[in-house]
N, C-alpha and C. Protein backbone atom coordinates (compact mmCIF):
# COMPACT_ATOMS: atom_id res chain seq x y z
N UNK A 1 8.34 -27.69 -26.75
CA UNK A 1 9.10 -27.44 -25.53
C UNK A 1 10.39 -26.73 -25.90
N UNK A 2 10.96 -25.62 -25.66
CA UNK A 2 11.99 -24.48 -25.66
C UNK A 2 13.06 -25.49 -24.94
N UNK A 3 14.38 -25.48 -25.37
CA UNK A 3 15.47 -26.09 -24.99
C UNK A 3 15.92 -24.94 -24.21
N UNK A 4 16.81 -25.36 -22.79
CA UNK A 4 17.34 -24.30 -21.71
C UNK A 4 18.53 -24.08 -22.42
N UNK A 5 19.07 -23.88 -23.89
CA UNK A 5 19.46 -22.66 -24.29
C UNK A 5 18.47 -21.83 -24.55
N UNK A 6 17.64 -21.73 -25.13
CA UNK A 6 16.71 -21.12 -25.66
C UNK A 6 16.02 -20.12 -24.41
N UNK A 7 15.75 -21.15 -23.03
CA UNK A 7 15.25 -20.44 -22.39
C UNK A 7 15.99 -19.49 -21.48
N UNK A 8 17.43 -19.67 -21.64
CA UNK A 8 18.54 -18.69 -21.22
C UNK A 8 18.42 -18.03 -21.89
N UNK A 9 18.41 -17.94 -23.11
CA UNK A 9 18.39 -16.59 -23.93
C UNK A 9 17.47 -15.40 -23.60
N UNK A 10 16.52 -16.20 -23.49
CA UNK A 10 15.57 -15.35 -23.53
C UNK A 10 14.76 -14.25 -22.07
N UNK A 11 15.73 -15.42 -20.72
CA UNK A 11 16.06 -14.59 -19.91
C UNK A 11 16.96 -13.20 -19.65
N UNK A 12 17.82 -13.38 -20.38
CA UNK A 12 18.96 -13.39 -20.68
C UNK A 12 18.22 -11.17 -21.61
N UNK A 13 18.00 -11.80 -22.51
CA UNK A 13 16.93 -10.43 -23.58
C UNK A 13 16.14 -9.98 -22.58
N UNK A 14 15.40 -10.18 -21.85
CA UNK A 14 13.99 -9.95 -20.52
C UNK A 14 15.10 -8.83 -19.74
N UNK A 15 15.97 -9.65 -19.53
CA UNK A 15 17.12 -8.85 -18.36
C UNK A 15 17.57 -7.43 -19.10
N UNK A 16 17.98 -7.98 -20.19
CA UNK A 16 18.76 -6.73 -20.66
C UNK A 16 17.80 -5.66 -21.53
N UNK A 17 16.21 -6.30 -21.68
CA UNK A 17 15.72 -5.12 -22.32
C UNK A 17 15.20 -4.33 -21.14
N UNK A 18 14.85 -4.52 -20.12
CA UNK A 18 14.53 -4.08 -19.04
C UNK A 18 14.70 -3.39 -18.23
N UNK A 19 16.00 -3.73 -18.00
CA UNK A 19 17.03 -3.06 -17.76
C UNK A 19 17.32 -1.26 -18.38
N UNK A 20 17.84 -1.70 -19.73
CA UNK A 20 18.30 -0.89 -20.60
C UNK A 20 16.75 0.23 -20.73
N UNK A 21 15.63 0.02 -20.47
CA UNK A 21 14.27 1.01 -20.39
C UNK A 21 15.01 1.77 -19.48
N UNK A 22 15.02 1.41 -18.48
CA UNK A 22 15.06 1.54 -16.64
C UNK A 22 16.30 2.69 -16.57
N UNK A 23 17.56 2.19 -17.41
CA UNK A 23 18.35 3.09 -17.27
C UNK A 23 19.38 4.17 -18.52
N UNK A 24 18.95 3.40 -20.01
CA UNK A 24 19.64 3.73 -20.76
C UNK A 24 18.94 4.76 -21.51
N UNK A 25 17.62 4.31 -21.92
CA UNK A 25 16.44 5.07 -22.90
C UNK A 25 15.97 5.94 -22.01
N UNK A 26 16.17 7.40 -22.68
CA UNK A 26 15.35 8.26 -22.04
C UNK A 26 14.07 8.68 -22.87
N UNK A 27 13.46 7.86 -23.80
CA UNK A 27 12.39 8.03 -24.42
C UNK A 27 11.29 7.98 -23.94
N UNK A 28 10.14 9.02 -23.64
CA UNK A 28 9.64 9.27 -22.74
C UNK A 28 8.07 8.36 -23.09
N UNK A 29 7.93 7.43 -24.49
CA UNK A 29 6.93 6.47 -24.86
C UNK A 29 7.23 5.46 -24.25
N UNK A 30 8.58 4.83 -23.60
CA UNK A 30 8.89 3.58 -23.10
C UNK A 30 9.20 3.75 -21.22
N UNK A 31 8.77 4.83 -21.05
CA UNK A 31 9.28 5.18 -19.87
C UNK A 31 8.76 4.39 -18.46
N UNK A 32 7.31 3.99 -18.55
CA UNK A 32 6.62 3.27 -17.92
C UNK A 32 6.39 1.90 -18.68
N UNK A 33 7.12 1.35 -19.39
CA UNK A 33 6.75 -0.25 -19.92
C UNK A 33 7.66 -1.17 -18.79
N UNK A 34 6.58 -2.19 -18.80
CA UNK A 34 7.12 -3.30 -18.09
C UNK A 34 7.33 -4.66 -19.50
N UNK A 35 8.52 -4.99 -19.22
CA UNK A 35 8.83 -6.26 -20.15
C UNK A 35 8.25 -7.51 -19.26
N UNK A 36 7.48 -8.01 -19.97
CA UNK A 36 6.69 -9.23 -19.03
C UNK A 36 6.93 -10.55 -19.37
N UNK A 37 7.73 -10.67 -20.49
CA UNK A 37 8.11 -12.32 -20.65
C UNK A 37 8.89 -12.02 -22.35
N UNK A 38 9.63 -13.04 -22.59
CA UNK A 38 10.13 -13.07 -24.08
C UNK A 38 9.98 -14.02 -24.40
N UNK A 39 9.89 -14.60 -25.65
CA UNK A 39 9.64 -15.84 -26.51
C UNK A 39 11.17 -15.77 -27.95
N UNK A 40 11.98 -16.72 -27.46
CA UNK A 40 13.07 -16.98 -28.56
C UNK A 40 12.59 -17.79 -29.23
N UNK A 41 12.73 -17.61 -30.57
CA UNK A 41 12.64 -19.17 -31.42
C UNK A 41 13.49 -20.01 -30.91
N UNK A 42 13.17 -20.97 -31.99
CA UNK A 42 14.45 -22.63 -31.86
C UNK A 42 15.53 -22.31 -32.32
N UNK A 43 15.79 -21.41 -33.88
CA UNK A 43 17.03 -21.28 -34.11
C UNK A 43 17.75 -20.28 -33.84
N UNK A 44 16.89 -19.26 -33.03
CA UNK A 44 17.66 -18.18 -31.96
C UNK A 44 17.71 -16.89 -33.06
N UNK A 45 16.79 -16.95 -34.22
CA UNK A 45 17.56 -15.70 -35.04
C UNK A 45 16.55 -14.92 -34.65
N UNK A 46 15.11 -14.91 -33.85
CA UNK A 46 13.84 -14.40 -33.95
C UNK A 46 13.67 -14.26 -32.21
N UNK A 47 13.10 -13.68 -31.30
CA UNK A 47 12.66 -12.93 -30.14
C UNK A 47 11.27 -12.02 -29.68
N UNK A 48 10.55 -12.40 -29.55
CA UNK A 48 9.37 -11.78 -29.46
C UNK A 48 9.29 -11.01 -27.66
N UNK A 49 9.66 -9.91 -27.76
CA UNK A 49 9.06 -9.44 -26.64
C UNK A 49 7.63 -8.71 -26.01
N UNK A 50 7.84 -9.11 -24.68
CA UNK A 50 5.82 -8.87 -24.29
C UNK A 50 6.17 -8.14 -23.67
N UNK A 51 5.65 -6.89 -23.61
CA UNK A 51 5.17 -5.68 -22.82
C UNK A 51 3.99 -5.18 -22.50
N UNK A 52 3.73 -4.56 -21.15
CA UNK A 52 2.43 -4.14 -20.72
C UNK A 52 3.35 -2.78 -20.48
N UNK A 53 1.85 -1.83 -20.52
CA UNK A 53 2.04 -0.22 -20.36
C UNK A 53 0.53 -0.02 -19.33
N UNK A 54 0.54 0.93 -18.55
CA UNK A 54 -0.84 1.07 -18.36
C UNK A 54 -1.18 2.86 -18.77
N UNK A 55 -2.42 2.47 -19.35
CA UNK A 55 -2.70 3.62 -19.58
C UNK A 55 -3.85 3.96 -20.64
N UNK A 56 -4.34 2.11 -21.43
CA UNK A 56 -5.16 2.20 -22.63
C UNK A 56 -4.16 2.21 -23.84
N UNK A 57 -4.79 2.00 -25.14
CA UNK A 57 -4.30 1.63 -26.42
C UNK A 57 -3.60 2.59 -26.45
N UNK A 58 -4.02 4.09 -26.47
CA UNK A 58 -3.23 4.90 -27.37
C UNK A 58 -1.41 4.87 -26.33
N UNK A 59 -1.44 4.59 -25.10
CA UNK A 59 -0.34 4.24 -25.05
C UNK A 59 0.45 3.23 -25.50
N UNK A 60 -0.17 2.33 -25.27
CA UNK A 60 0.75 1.10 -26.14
C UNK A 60 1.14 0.93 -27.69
N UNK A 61 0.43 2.05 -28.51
CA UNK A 61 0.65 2.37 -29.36
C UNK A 61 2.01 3.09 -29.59
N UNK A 62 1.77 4.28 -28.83
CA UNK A 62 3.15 5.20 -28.46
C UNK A 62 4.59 4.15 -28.17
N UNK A 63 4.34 3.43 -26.96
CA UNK A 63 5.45 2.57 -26.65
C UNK A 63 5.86 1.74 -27.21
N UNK A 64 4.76 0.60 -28.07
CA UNK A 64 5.41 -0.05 -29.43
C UNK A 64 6.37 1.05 -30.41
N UNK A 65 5.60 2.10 -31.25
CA UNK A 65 6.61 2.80 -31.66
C UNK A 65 7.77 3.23 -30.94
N UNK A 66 7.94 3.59 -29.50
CA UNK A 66 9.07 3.53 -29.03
C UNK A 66 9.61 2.81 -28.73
N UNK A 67 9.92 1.27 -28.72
CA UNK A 67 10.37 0.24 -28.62
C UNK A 67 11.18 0.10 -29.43
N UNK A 68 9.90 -0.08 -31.08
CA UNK A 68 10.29 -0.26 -32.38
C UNK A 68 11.73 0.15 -32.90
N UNK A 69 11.59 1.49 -32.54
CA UNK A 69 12.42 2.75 -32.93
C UNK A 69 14.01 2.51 -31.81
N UNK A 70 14.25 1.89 -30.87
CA UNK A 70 15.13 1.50 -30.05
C UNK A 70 15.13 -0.09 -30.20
N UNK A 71 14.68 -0.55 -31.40
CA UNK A 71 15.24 -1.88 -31.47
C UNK A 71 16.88 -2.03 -31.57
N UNK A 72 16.86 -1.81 -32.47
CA UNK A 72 18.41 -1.77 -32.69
C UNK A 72 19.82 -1.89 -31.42
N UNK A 73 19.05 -0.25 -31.23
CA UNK A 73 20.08 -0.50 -29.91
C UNK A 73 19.75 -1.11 -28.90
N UNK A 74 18.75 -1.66 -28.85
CA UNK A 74 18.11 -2.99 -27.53
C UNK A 74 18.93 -4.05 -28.19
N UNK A 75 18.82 -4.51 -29.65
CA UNK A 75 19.88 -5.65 -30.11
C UNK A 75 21.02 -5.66 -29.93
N UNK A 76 21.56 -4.60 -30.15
CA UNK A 76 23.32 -4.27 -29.97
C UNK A 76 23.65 -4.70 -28.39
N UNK A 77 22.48 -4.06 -27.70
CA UNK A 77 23.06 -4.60 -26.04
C UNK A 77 22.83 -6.23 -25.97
N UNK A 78 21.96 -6.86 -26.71
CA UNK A 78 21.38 -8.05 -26.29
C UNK A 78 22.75 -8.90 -26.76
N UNK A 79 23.27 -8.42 -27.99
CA UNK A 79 24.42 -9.07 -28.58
C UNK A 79 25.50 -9.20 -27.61
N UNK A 80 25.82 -8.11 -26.90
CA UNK A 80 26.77 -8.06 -26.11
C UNK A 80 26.78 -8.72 -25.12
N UNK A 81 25.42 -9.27 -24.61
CA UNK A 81 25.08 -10.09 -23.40
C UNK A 81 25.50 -11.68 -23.85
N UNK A 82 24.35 -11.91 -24.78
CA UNK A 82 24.39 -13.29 -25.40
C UNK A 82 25.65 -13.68 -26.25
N UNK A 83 25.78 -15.05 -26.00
CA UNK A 83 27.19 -15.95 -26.83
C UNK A 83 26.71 -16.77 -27.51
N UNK A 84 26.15 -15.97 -28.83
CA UNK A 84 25.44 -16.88 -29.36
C UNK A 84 26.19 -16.61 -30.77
N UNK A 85 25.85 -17.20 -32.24
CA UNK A 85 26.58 -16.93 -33.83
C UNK A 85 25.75 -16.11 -33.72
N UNK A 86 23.92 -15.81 -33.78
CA UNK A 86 23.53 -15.29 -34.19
C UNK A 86 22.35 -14.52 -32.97
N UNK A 87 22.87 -13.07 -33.37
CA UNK A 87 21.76 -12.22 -32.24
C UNK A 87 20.32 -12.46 -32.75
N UNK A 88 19.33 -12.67 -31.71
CA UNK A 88 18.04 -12.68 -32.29
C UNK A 88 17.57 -11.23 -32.34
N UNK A 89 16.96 -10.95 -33.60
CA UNK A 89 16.31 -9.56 -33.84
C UNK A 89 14.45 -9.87 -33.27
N UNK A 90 14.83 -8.28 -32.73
CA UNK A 90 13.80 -8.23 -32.02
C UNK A 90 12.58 -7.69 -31.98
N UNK A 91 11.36 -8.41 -31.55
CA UNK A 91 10.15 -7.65 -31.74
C UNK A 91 9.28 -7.70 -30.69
N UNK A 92 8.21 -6.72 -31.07
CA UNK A 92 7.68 -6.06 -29.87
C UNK A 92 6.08 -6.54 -29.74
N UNK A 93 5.47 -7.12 -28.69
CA UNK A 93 4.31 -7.56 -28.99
C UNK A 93 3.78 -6.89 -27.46
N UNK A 94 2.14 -6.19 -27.64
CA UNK A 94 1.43 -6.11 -26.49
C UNK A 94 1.15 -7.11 -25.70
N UNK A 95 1.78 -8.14 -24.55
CA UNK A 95 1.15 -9.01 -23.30
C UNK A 95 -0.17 -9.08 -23.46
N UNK A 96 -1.12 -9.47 -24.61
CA UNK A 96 -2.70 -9.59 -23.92
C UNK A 96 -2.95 -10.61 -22.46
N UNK A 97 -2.09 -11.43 -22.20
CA UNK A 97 -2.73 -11.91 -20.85
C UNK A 97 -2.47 -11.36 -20.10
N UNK A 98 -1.69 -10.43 -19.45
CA UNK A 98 -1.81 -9.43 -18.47
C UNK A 98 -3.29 -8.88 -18.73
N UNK A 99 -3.23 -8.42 -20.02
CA UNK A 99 -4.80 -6.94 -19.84
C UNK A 99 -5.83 -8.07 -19.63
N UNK A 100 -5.98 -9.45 -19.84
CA UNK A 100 -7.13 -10.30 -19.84
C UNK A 100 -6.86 -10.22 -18.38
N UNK A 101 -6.41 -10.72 -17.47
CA UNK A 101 -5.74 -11.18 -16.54
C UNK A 101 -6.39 -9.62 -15.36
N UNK A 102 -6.17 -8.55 -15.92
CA UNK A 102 -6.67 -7.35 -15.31
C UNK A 102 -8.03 -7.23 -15.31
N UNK A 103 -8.10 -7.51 -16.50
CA UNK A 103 -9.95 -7.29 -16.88
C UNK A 103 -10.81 -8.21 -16.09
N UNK A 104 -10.17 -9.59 -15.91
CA UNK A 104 -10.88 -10.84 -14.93
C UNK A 104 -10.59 -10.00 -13.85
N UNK A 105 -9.42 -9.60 -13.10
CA UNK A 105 -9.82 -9.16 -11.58
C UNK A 105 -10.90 -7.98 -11.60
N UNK A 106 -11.11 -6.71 -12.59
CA UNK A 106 -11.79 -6.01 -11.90
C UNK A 106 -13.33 -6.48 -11.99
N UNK A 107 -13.76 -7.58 -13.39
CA UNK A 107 -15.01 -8.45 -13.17
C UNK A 107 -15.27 -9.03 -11.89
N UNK A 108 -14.00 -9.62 -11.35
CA UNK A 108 -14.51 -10.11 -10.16
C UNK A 108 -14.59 -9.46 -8.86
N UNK A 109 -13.89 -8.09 -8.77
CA UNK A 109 -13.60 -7.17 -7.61
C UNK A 109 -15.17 -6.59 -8.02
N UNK A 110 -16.05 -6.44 -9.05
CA UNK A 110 -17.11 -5.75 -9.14
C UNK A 110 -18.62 -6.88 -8.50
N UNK A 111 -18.24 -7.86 -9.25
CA UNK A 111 -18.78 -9.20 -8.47
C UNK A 111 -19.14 -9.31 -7.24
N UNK A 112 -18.19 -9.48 -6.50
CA UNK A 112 -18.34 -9.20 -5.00
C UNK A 112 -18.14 -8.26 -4.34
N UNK A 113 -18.36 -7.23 -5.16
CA UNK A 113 -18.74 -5.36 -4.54
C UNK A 113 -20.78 -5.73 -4.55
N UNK A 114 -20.73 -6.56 -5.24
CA UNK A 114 -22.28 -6.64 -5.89
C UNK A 114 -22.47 -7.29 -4.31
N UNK A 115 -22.33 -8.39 -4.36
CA UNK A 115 -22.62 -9.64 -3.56
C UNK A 115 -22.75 -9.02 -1.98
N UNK A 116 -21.54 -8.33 -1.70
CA UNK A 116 -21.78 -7.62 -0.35
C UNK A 116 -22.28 -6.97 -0.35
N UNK A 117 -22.97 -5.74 -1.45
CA UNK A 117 -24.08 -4.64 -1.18
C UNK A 117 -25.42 -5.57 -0.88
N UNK A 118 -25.69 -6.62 -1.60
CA UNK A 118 -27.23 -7.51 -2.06
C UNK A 118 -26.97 -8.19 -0.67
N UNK A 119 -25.92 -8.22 0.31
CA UNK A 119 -26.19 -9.16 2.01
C UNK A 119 -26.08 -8.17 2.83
N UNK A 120 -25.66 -6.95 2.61
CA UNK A 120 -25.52 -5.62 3.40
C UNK A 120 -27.37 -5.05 3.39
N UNK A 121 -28.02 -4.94 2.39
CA UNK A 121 -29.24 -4.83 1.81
C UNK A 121 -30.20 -5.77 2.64
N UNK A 122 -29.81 -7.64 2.27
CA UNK A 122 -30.73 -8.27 2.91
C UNK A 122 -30.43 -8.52 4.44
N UNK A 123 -29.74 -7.87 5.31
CA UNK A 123 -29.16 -7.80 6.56
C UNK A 123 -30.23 -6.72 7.24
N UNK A 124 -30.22 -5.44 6.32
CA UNK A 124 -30.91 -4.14 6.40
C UNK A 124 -32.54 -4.59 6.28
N UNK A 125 -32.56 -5.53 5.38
CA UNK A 125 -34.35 -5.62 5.50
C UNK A 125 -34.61 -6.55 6.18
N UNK A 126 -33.54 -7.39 7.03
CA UNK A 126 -34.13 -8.25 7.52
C UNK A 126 -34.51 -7.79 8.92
N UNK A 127 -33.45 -6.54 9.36
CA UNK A 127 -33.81 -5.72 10.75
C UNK A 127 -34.83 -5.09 11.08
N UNK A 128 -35.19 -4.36 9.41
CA UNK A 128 -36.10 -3.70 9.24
C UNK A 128 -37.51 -4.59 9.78
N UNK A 129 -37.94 -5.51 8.82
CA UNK A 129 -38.65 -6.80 9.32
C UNK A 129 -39.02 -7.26 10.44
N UNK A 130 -37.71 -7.14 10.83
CA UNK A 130 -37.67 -7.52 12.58
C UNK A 130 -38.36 -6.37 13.48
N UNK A 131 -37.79 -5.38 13.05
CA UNK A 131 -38.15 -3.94 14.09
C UNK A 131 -39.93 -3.81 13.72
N UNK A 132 -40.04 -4.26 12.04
CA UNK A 132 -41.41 -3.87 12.26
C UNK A 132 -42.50 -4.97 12.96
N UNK A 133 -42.18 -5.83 13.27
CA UNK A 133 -42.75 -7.09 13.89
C UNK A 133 -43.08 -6.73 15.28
N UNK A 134 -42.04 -6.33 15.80
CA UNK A 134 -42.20 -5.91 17.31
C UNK A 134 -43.08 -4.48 17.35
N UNK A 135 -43.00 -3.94 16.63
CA UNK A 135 -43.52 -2.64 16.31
C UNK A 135 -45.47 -3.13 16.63
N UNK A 136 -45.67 -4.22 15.75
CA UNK A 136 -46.96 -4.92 15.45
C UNK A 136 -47.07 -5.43 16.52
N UNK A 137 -46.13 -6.44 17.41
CA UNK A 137 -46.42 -6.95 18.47
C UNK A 137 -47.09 -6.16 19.72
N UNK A 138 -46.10 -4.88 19.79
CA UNK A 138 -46.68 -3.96 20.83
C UNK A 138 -48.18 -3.35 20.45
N UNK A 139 -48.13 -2.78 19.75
CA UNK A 139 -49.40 -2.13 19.36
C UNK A 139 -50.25 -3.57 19.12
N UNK A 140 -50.44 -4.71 19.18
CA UNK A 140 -51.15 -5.58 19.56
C UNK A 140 -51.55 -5.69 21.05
N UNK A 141 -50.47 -5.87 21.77
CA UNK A 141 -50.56 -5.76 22.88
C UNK A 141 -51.32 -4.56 23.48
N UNK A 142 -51.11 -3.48 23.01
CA UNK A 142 -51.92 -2.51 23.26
C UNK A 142 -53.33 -2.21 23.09
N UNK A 143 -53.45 -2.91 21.92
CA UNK A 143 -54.71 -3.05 21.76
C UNK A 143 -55.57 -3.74 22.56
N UNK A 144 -55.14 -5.14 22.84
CA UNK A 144 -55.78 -6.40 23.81
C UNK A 144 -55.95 -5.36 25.10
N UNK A 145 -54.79 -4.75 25.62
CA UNK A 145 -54.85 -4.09 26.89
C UNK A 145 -55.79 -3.03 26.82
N UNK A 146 -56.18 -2.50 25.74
CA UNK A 146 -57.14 -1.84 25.43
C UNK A 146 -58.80 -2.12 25.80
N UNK A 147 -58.15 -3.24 24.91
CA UNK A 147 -60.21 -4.14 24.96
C UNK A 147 -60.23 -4.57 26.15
N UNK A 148 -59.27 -4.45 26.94
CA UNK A 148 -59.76 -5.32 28.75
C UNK A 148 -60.05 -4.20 29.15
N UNK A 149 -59.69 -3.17 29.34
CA UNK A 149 -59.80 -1.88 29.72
C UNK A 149 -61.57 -1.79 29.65
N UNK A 150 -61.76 -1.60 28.59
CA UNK A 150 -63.30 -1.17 27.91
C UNK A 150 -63.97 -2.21 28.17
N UNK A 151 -63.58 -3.78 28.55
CA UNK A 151 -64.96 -4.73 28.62
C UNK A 151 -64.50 -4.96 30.20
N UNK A 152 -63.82 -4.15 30.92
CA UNK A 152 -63.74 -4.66 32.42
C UNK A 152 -64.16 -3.81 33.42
């Protein structure tokens, strides 16, 4: 369990790396990252930040290296925020539960794309069914009216 220093801090880094994308970095690998959560250690010297990009690996590749490469001055601001002895140095990790988290919705948006075509389908054959029944009924009828015809 993270002590609410810890978890100030790390609001605290979320805010200001976020921020500082949004308005300070004009590096055009970090330009679309979203900071999605941070993780401080216990003794505050360590910071793990989560980022999502959309776009596939080879972006998040790009934007880790651009992150990487603007650590520093992401620390220098974080220092300036936080009142702490020691700034936590910072690192950059891809959010896999976002992309899991994406990947479950479009499994399930495909799921029940399925489910409503397979009741849209058995709706369609069940009319079909229907129409051809009556179809049989009449031309039964026609027929009977037929054979009275010829035996009357």
């Amino acid at each position: 369990m993270a002590s609410r220093r810890t978890l100030k801090a790390a609001q605290a880094i979320r805010e200001v790396v976020a921020t500082s994308l949004l308005t300070d970095l004009k590096d055009p690998r970090v330009e679309t990252t979203t900071i999605t959560k941070v993780e401080v250690s216990a003794d505050m010297r360590n910071a793990k930040v989560f980022f999502m990009i959309r776009g596939g690996e080879a972006k998040e590749r790009l934007a880790l290296k651009g992150l990487q490469s603007a650590a520093g001055y992401l620390q220098q601001k974080c220092a300036k925020r936080i009142d702490a002895r020691y700034t936590p140095k910072l690192s950059f990790e891809v959010d896999e539960g976002v992309k899991n988290l994406l990947e479950i919705t479009r499994i399930l948006a495909e799921e029940r794309n399925a489910k409503e075509a397979a009741e849209r389908g058995n709706e369609a054959e069940e009319e079909f069914e229907e129409e051809f029944e009556e179809d049989e009924d009449e031309a039964d009828e026609e027929d009977d009216a037929d054979d009275s015809q010829a035996n009357g």
